[in-house]
Every structure is written in C-alpha cells, then in structure tokens.
Protein backbone atom coordinates (compact mmCIF):
# COMPACT_ATOMS: atom_id res chain seq x y z
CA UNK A 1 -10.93 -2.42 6.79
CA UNK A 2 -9.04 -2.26 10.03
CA UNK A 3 -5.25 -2.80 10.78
CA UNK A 4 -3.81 -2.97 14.14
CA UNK A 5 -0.18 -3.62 14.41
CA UNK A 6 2.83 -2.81 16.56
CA UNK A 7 5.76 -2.47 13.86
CA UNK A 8 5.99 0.17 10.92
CA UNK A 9 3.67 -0.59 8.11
CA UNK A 10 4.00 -0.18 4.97
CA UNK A 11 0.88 0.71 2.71
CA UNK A 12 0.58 0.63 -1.02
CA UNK A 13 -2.38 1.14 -2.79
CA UNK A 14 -2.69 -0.59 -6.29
CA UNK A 15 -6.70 0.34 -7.06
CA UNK A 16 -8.55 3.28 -6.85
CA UNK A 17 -8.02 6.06 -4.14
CA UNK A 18 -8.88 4.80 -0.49
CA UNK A 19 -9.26 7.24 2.26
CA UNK A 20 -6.53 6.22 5.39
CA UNK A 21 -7.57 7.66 8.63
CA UNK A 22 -4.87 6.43 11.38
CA UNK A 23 -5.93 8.51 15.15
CA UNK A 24 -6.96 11.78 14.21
CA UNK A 25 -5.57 12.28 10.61
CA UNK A 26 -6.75 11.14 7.57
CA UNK A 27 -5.49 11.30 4.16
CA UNK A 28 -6.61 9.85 0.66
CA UNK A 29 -3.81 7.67 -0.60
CA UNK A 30 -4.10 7.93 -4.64
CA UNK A 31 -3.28 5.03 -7.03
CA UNK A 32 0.16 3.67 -6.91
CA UNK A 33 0.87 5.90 -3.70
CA UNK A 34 2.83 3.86 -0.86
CA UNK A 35 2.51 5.45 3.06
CA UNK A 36 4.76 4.72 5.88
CA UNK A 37 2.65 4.10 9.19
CA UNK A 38 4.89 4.33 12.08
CA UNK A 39 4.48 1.80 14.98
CA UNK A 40 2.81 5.05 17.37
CA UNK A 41 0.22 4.59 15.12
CA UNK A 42 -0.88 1.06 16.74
CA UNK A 43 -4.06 0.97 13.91
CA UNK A 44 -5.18 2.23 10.46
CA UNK A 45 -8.44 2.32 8.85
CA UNK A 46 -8.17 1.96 5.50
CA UNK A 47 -12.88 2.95 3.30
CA UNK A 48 -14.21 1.82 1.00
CA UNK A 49 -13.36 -0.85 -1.86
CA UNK A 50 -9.44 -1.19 -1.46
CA UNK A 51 -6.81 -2.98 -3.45
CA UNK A 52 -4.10 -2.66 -1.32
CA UNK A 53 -0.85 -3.82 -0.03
CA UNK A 54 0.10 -4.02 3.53
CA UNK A 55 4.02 -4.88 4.45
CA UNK A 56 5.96 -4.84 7.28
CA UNK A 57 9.63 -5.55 8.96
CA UNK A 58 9.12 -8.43 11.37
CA UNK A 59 9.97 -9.15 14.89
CA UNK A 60 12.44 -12.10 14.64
CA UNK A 61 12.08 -13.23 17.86
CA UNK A 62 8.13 -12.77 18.16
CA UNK A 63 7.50 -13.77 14.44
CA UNK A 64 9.84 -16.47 13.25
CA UNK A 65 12.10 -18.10 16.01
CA UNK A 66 9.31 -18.36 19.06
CA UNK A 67 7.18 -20.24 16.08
CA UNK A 68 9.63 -22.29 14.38
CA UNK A 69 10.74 -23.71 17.74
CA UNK A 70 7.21 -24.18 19.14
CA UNK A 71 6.40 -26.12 15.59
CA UNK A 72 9.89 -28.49 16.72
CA UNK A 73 12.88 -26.78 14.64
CA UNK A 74 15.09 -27.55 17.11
CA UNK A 75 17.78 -24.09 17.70
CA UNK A 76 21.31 -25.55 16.47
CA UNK A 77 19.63 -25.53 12.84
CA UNK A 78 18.24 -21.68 13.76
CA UNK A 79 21.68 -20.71 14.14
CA UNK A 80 23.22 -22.51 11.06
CA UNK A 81 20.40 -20.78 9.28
CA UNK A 82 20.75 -17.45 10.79
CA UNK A 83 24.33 -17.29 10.26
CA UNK A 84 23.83 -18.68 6.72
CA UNK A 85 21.53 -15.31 6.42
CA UNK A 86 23.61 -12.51 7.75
C-alpha cells in the first residue's frame, strides 16, 4: 500500500507487524504500535497484509470550507458553526 499526503500522519497498526519504508528509512511497526509521519515525508509505503489505521489533522480551508461551499453551504452558517466550535 501507498500513502501520499501533505499533512502529518498518523499510523497505527492493529494486525500483525507491517514493514513502513517512508524515503530512505524503513522500520517494522509491531502490533498496537502508532508512528508519527511528518508532512517532509510527502509518502509512506506501508508491505504486506496490513490492518492499519491512517489519521490525520486536516486543512480547514482545503478540506472542509472550499467543499462545503462548493456543495452550496452558503458562509454565514460556516461562521455560526465555526464559532459554535471554538
């Protein structure tokens, strides 16, 4: 499996041990392990059978206001909702 992403990552492994190679290093993340991939990292490759987790912090602009006001949400009720949230 490949990842590519441009935000930290966050990685937890609930199966067996995978082997993680991100650039140059490469690591076996064990059962119940969880790694941090910073954003430099741009990809991870994640062999053989995985059951894994992949989180992440998102962009707010990028991955929920540009697509709730291209789907119509019009930005007055954005607002009430973000300041609802903070």
């Amino acid at each position: 499996m490949r990842h590519t992403f441009s935000t930290a990552q966050i990685l937890s492994n609930v199966g067996a041990p995978v082997r993680v190679r991100a650039d140059t290093w490469i690591e076996e993340l064990g059962r119940a392990e969880t790694l941090l991939l910073p954003a430099a990292c741009r990809d991870v490759e994640i062999s053989g059978p995985a059951d894994v987790l992949m989180g992440y912090l998102p962009d707010l602009d990028r991955d929920v206001r540009g697509p709730l006001l291209a789907a119509g949400y019009p930005l007055p009720l954005l607002r009430q909702f973000i300041a609802l949230s903070a």
